[in-house]
PDB file of N, CA and C in Angstrom:
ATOM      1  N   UNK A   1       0.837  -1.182   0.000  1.00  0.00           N
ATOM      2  CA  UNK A   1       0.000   0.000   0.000  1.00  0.00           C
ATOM      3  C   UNK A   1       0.884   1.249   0.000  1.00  0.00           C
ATOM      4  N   UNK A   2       0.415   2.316  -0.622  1.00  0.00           N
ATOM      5  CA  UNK A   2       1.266   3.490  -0.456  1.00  0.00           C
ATOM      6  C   UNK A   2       0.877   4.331   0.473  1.00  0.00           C
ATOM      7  N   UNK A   3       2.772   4.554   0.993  1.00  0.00           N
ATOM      8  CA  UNK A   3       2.507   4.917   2.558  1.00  0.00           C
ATOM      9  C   UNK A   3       1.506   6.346   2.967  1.00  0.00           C
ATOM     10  N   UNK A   4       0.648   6.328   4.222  1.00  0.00           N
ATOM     11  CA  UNK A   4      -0.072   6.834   4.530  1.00  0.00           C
ATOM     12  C   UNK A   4      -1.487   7.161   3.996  1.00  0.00           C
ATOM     13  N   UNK A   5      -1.836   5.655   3.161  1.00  0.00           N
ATOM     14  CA  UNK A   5      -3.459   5.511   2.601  1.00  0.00           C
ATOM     15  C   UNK A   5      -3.744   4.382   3.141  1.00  0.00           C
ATOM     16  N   UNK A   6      -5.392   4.668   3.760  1.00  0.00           N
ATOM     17  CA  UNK A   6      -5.656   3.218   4.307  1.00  0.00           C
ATOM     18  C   UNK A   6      -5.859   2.730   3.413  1.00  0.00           C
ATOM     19  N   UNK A   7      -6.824   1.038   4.277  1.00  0.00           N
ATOM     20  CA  UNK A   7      -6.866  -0.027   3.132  1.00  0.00           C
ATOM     21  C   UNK A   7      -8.472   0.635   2.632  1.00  0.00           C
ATOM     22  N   UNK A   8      -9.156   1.538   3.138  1.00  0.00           N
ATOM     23  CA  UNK A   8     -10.810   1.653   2.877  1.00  0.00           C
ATOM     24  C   UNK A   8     -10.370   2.761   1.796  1.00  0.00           C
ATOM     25  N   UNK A   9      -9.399   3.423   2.083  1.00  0.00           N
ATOM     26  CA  UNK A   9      -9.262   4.727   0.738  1.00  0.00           C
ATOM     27  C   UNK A   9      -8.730   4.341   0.044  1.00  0.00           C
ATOM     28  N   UNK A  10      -7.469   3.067   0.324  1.00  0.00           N
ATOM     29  CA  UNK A  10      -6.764   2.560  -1.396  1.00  0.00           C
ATOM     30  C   UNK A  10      -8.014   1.760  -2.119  1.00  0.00           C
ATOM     31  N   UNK A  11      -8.944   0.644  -1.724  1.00  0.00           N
ATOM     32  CA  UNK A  11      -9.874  -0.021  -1.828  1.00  0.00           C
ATOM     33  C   UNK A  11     -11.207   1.140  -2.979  1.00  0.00           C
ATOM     34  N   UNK A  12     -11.748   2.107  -2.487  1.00  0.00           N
ATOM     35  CA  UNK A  12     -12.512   3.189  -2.703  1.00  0.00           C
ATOM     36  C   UNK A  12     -11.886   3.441  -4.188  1.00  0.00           C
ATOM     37  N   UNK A  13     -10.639   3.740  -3.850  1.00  0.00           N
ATOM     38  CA  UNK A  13      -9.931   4.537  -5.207  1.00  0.00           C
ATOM     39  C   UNK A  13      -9.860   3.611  -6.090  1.00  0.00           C
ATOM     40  N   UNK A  14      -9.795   2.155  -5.835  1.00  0.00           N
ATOM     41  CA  UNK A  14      -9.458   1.257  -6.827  1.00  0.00           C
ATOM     42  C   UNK A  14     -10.775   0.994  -7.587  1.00  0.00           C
ATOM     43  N   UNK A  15     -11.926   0.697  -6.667  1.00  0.00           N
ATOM     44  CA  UNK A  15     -12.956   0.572  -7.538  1.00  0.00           C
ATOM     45  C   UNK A  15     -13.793   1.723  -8.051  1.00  0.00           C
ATOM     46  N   UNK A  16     -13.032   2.645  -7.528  1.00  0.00           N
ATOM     47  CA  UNK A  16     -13.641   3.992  -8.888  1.00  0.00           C
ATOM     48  C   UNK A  16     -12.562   3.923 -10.343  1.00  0.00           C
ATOM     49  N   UNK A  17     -11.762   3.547  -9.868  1.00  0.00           N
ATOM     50  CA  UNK A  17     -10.758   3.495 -11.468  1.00  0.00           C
ATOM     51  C   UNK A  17     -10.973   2.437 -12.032  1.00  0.00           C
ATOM     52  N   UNK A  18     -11.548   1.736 -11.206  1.00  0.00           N
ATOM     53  CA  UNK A  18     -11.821   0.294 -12.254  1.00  0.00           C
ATOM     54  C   UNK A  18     -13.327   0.542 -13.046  1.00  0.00           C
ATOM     55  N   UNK A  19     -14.293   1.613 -12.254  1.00  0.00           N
ATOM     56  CA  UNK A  19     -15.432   1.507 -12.439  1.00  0.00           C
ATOM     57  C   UNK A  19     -15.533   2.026 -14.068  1.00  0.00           C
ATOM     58  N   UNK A  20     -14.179   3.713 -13.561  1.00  0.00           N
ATOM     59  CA  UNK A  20     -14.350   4.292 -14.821  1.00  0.00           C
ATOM     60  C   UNK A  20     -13.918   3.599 -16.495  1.00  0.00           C
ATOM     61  N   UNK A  21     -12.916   2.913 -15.762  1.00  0.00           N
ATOM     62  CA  UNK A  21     -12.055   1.987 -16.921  1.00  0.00           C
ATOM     63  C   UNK A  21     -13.147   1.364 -17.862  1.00  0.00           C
ATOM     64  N   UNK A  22     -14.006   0.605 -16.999  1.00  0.00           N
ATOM     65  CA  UNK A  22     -15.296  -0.229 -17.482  1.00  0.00           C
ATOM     66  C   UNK A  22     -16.078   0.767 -18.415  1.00  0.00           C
ATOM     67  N   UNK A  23     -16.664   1.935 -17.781  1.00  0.00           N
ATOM     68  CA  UNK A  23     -17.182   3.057 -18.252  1.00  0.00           C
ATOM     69  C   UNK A  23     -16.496   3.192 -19.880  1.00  0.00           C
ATOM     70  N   UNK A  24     -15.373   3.610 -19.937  1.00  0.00           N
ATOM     71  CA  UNK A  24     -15.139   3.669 -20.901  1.00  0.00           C
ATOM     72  C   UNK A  24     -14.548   3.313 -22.089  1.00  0.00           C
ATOM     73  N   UNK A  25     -14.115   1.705 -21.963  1.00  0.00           N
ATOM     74  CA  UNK A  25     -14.207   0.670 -22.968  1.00  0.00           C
ATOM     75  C   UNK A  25     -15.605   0.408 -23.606  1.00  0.00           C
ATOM     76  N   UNK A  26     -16.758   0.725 -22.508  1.00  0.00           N
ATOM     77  CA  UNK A  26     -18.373   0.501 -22.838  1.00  0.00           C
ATOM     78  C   UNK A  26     -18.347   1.703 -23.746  1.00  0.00           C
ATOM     79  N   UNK A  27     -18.304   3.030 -23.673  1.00  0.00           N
ATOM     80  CA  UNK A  27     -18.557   4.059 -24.719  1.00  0.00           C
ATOM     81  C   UNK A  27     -17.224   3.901 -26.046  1.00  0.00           C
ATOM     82  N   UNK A  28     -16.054   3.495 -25.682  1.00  0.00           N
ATOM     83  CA  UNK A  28     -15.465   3.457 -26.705  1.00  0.00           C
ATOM     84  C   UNK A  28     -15.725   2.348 -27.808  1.00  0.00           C
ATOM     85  N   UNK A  29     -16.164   1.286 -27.652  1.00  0.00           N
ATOM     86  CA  UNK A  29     -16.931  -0.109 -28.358  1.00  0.00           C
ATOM     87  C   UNK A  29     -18.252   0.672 -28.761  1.00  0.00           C
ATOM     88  N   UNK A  30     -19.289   1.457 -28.020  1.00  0.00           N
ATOM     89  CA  UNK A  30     -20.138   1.733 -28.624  1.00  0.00           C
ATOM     90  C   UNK A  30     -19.903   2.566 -30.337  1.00  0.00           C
ATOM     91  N   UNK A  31     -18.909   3.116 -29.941  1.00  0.00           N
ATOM     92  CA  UNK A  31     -19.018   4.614 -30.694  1.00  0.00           C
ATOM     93  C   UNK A  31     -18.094   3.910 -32.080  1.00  0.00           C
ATOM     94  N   UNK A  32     -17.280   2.496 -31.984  1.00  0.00           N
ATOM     95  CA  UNK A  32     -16.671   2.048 -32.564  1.00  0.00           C
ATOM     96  C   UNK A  32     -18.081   1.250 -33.421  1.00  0.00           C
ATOM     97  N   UNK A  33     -18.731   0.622 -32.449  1.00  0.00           N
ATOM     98  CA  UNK A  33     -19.474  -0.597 -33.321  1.00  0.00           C
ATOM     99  C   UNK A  33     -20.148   0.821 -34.294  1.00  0.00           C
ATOM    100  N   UNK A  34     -20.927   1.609 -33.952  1.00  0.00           N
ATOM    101  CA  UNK A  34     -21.589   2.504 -34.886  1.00  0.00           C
ATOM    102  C   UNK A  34     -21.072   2.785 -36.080  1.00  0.00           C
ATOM    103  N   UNK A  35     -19.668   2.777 -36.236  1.00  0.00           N
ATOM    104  CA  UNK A  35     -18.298   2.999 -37.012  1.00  0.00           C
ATOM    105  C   UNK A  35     -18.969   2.149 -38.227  1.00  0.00           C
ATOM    106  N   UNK A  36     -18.515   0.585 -37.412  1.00  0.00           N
ATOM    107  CA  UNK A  36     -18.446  -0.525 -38.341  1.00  0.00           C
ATOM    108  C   UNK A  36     -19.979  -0.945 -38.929  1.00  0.00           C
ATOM    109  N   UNK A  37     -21.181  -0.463 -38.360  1.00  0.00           N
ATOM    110  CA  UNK A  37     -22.267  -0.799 -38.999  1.00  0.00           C
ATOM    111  C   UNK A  37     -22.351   0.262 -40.116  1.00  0.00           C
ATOM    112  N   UNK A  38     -21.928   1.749 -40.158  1.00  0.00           N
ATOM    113  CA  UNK A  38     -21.439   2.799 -41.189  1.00  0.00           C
ATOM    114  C   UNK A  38     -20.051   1.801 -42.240  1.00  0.00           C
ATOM    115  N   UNK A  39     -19.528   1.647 -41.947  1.00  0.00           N
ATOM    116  CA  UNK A  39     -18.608   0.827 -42.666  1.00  0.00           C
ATOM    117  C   UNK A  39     -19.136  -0.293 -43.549  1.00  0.00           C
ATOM    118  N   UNK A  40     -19.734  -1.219 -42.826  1.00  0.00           N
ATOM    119  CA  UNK A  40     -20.913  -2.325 -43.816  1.00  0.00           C
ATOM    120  C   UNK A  40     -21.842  -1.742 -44.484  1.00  0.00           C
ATOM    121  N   UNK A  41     -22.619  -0.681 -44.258  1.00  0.00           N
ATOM    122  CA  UNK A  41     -23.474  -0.695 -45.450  1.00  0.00           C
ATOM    123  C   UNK A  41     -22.903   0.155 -46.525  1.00  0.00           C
ATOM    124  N   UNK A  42     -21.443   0.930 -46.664  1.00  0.00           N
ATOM    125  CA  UNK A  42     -20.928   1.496 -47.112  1.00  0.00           C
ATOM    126  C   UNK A  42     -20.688   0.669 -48.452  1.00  0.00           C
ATOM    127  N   UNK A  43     -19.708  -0.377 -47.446  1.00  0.00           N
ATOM    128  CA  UNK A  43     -19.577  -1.694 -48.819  1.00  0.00           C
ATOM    129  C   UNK A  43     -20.240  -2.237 -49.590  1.00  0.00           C
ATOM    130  N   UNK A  44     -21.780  -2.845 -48.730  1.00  0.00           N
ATOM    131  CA  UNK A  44     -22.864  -3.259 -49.596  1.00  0.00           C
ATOM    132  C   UNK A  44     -23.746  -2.687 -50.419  1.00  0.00           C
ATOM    133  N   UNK A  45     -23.186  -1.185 -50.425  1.00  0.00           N
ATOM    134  CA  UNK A  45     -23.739   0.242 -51.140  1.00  0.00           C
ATOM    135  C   UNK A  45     -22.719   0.027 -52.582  1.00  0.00           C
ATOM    136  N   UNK A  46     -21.570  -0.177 -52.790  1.00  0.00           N
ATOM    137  CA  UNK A  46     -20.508  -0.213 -52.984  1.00  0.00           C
ATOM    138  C   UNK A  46     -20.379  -1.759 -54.251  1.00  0.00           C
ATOM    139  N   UNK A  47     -20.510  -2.428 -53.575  1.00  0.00           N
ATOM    140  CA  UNK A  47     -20.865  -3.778 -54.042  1.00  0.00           C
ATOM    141  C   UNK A  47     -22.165  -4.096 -55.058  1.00  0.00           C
ATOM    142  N   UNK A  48     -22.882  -3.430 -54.919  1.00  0.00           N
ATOM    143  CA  UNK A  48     -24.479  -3.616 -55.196  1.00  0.00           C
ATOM    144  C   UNK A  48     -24.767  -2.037 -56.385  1.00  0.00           C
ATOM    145  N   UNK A  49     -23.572  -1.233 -56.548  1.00  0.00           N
ATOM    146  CA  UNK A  49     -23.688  -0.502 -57.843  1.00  0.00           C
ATOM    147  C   UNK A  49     -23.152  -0.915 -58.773  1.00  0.00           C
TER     148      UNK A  49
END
């Protein structure tokens, strides 16, 4: 532990950085998949002239 943090404030801090981490792999995959469904019909736009 780093000196002069308890175990309830290192604990606290960890699962807010983990919370946010989660947070934002979830918005970065979102904003990605939107990408790739723009990307597929691009092709099948593409394909189909």
């Amino acid at each position: 532990m780093p000196t002069g943090m308890s175990w309830a404030t290192y604990l606290k801090m960890f699962a807010a950085s983990l919370l946010t981490m989660c947070a934002g792999t979830e918005v970065v995959h979102r904003y990605h998949q939107q990408d790739n469904r723009n990307l597929k019909m691009q092709l099948c736009q593409e394909l189909h002239e």
